[in-house]
Protein backbone atom coordinates (compact mmCIF):
# COMPACT_ATOMS: atom_id res chain seq x y z
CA UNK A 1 -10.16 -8.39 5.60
CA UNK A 2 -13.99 -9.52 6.26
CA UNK A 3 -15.88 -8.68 3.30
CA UNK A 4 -18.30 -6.47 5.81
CA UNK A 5 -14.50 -4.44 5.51
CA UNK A 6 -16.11 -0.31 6.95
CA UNK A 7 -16.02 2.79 4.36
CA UNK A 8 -16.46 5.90 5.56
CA UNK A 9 -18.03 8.63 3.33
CA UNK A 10 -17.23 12.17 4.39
CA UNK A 11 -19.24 14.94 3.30
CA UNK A 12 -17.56 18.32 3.68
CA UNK A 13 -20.06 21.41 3.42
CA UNK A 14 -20.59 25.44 4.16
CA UNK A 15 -23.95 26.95 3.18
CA UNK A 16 -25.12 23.94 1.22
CA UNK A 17 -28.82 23.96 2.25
CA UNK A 18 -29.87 23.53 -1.39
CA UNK A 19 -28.19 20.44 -1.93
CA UNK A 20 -27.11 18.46 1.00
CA UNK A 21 -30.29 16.81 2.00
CA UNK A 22 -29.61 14.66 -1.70
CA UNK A 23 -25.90 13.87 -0.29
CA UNK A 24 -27.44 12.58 2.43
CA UNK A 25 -29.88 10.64 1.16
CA UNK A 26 -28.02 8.79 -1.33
CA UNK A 27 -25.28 7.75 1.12
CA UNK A 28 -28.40 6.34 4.10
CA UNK A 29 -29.63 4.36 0.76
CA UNK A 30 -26.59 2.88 0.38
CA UNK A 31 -26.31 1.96 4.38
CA UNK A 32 -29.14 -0.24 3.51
CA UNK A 33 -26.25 -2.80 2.13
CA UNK A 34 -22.84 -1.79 2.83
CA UNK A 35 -21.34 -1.26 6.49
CA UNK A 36 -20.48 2.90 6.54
CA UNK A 37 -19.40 5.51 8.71
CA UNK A 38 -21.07 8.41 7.70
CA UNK A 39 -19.64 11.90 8.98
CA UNK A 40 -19.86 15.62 7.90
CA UNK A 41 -17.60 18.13 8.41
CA UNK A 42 -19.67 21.28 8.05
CA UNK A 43 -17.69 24.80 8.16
CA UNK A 44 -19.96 26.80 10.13
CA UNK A 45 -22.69 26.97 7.77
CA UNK A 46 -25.82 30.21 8.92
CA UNK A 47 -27.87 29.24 5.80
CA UNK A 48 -30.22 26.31 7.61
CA UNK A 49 -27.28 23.55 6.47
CA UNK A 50 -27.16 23.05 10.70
CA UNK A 51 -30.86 21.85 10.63
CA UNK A 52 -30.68 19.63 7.82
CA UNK A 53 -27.43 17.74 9.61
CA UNK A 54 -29.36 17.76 12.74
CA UNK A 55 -32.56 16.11 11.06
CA UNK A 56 -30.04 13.17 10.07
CA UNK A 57 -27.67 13.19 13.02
CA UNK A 58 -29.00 9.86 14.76
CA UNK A 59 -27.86 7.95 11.61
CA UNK A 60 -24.18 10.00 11.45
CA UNK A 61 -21.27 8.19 12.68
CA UNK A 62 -19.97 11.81 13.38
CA UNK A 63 -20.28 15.41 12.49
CA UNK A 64 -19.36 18.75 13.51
CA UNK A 65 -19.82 22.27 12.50
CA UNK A 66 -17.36 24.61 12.84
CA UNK A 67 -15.20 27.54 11.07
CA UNK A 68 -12.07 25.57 8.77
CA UNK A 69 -9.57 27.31 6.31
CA UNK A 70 -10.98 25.76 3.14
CA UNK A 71 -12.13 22.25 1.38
CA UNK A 72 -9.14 20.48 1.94
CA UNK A 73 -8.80 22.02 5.97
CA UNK A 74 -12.72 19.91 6.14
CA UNK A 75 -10.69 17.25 4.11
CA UNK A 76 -7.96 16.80 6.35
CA UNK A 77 -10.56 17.07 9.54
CA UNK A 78 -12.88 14.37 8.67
CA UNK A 79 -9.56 12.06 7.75
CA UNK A 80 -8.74 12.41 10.83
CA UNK A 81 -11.60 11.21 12.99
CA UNK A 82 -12.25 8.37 10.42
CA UNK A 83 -12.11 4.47 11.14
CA UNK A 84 -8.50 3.72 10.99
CA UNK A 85 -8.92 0.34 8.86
CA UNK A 86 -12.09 1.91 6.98
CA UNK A 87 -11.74 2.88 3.26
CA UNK A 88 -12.59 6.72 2.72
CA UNK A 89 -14.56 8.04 -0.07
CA UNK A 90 -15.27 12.25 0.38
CA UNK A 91 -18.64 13.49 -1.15
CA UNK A 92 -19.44 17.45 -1.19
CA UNK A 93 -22.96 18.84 -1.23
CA UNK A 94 -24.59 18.04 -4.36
CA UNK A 95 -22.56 15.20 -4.86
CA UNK A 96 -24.06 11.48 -4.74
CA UNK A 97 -22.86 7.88 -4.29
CA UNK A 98 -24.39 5.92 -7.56
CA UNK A 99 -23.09 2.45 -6.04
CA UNK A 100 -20.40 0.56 -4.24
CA UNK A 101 -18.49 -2.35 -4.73
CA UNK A 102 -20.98 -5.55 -3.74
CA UNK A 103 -17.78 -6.66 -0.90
CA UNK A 104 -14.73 -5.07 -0.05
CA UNK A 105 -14.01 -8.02 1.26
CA UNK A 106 -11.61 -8.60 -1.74
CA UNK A 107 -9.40 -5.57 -1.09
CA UNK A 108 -6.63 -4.98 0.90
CA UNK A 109 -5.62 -1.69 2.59
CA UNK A 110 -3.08 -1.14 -0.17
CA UNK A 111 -5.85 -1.19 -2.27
CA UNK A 112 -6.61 2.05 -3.82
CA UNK A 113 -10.11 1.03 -5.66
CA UNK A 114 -11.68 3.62 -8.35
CA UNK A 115 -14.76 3.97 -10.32
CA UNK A 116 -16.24 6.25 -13.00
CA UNK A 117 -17.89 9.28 -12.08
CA UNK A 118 -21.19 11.08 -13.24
CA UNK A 119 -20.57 14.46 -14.27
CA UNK A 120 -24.06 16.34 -14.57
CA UNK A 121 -26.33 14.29 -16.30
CA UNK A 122 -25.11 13.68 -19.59
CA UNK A 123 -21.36 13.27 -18.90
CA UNK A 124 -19.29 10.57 -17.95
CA UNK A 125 -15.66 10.28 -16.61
CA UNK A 126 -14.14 7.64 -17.48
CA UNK A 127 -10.74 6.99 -14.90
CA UNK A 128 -7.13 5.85 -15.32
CA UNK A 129 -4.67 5.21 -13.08
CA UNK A 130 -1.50 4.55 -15.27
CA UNK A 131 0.79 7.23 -16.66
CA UNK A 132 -1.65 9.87 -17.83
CA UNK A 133 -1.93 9.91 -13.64
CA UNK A 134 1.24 11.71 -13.84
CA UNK A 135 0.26 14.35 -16.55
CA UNK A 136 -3.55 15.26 -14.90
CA UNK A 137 -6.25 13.87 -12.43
CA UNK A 138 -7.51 10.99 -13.62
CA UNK A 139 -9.20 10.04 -10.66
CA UNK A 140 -12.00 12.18 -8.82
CA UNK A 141 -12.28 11.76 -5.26
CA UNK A 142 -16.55 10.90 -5.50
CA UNK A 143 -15.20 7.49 -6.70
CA UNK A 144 -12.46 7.18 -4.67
CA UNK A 145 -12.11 4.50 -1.69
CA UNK A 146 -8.85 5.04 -0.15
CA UNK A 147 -7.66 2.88 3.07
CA UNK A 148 -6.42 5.19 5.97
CA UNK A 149 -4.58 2.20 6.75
CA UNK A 150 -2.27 3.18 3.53
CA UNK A 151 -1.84 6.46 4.70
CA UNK A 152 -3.27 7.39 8.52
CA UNK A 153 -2.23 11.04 8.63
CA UNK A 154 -4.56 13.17 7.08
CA UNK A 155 -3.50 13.49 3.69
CA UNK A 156 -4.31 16.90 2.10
CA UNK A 157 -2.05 19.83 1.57
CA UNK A 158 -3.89 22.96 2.09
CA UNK A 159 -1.22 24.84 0.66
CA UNK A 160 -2.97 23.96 -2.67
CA UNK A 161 -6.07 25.75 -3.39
CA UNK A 162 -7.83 23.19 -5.98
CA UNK A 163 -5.88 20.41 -6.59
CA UNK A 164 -4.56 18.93 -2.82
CA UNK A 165 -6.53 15.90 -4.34
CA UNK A 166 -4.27 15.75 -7.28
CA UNK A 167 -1.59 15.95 -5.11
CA UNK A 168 -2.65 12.87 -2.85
CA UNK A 169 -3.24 10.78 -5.77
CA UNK A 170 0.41 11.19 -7.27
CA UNK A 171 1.41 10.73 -3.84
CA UNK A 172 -0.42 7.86 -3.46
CA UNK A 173 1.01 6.31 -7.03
CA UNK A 174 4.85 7.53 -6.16
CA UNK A 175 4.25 5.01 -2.68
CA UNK A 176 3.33 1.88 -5.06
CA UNK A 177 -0.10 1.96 -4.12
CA UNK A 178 -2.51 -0.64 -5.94
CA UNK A 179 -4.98 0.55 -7.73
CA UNK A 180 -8.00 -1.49 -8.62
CA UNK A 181 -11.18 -0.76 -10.98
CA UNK A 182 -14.26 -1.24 -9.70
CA UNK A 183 -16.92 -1.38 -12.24
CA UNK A 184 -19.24 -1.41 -9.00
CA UNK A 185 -17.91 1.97 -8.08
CA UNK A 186 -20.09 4.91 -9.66
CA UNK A 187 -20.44 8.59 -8.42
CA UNK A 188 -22.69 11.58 -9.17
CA UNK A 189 -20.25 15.24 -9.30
CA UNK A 190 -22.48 18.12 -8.73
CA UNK A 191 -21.62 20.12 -11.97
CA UNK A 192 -20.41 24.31 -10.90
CA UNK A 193 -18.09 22.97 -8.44
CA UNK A 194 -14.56 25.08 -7.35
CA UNK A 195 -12.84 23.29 -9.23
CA UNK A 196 -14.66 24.02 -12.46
CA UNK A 197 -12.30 27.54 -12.33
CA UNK A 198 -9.40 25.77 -13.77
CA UNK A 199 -6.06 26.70 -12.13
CA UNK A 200 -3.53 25.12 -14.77
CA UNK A 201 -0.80 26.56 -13.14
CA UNK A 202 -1.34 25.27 -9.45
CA UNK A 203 -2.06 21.88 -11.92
CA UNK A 204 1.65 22.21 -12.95
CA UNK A 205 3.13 22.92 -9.29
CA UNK A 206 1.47 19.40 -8.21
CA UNK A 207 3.11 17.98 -11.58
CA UNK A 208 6.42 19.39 -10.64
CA UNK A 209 6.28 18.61 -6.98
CA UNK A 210 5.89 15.12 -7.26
CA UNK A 211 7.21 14.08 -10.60
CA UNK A 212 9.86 16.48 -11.71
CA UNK A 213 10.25 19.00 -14.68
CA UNK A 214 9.65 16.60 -17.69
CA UNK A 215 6.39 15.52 -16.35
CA UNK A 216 5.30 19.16 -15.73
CA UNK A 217 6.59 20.46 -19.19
CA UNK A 218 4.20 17.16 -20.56
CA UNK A 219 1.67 18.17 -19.25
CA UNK A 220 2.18 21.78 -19.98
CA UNK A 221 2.51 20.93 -23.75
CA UNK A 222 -0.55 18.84 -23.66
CA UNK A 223 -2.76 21.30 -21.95
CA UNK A 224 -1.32 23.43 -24.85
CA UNK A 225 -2.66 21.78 -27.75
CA UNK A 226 -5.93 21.23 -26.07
CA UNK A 227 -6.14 25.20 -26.42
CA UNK A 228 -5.25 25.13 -29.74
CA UNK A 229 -6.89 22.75 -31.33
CA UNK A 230 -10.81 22.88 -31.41
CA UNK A 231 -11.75 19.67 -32.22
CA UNK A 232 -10.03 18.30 -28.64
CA UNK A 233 -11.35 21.17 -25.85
CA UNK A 234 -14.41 18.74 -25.52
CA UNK A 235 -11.70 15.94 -23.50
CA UNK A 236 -10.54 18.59 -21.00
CA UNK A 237 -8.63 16.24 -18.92
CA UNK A 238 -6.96 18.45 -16.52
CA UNK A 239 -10.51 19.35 -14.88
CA UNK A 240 -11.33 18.17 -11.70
CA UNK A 241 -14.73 18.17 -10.42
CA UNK A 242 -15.47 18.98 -6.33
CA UNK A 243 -18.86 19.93 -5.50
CA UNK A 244 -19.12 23.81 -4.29
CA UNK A 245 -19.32 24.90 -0.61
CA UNK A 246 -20.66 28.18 -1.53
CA UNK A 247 -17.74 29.98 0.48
């Protein structure tokens, strides 16, 4: 792989007027260096979102605005008319790319490559991507460059309201993908996302789906004792962070 190797940043949006143009912006900035595809999948925004994408649309490798079923629908679409050898990080409005990896050129399409992610201003995810993978998300998708090489359908099940993301990265662990840290890789989360409204028990279906019973009942005892015990709430590691679409 050339180390000009494409990503493609998808932005998925509805009614995001307030905090698109600052998606946008950060992702041009980072055309300055990096070779990127940049498309938005927009779900029929009437709030003046149109006229922002249209202001950029000359320096969009593709976009579209039309009614979906959901974030993950928008997912799924822009997955779909991505690069088929590019590596695919998803923004949503309000979210920002901090930095990329200096060269891709050292990764290979079974490469899943992961950074930290900003969370707000004063918070900082820090990622894993060993066993604790299995119990909650441990990876959030605005530092997230997967290969569509590694997987070319589109990826997200919508029959999961919050955590289809979850879902793919379990997925993408039970199929032996590689994943690699990338110090390089930092993203911004807009804080108030969906996903902020905690659904522990769609949490446990992904568990169960893709792990088994022990795994879920782990992870079901852990998110226990985070209830219980003060002094631990603070860790909250079965959030995951997706900016809002204002649906």
């Amino acid at each position: 792989m050339s180390s000009s190797a494409k990503i493609s940043i998808i932005t998925v949006v509805k009614n995001g007027v307030c905090c698109l143009e600052e998606t946008i912006l950060s992702v041009l900035n980072q055309k300055k260096q990096h070779a990127i595809d940049y498309l938005i999948i927009d779900g029929g925004s009437t709030d003046g979102t149109l006229q922002i994408i249209q202001q950029y649309a000359e320096q969009l490798a593709y976009w579209v605005s039309e009614p979906d079923s959901g974030i993950y629908d928008a997912m799924n679409k822009g997955w779909s008319v991505a690069a088929n050898d590019s590596f695919i990080l998803f923004l949503g409005a309000g979210d920002r790319v901090i930095s990329l990896p200096e060269s891709m050129g050292c990764y290979s399409p079974f490469n899943v490559v992961y950074g930290t992610v900003m969370m707000g201003e004063n918070t900082i995810f820090n990622p894993r991507a060993d066993f604790h993978l299995k119990l909650y998300n441990t990876l959030h998708h605005q530092a997230l460059l997967v290969n569509k090489t590694f997987h070319s359908e589109p990826p997200f099940c919508c029959c999961f309201r919050l955590y289809a993301d979850f879902d793919f990265n379990q997925r993408l662990m039970k199929n032996s993908a590689n994943f690699v840290f990338s110090p390089e890789l930092i993203g911004y989360a807009r804080p108030d996302g969906v996903s902020d409204h905690q659904c522990f028990s769609e949490s446990l279906k992904v568990i169960y789906r893709n792990f088994g019973l022990l795994w879920a009942s782990l992870a079901f005892a852990g998110y226990y004792v985070m209830r219980i015990v003060p002094s631990l709430k603070r860790l909250r590691p079965f959030q995951t962070i997706k900016a809002e679409r204002n649906e």
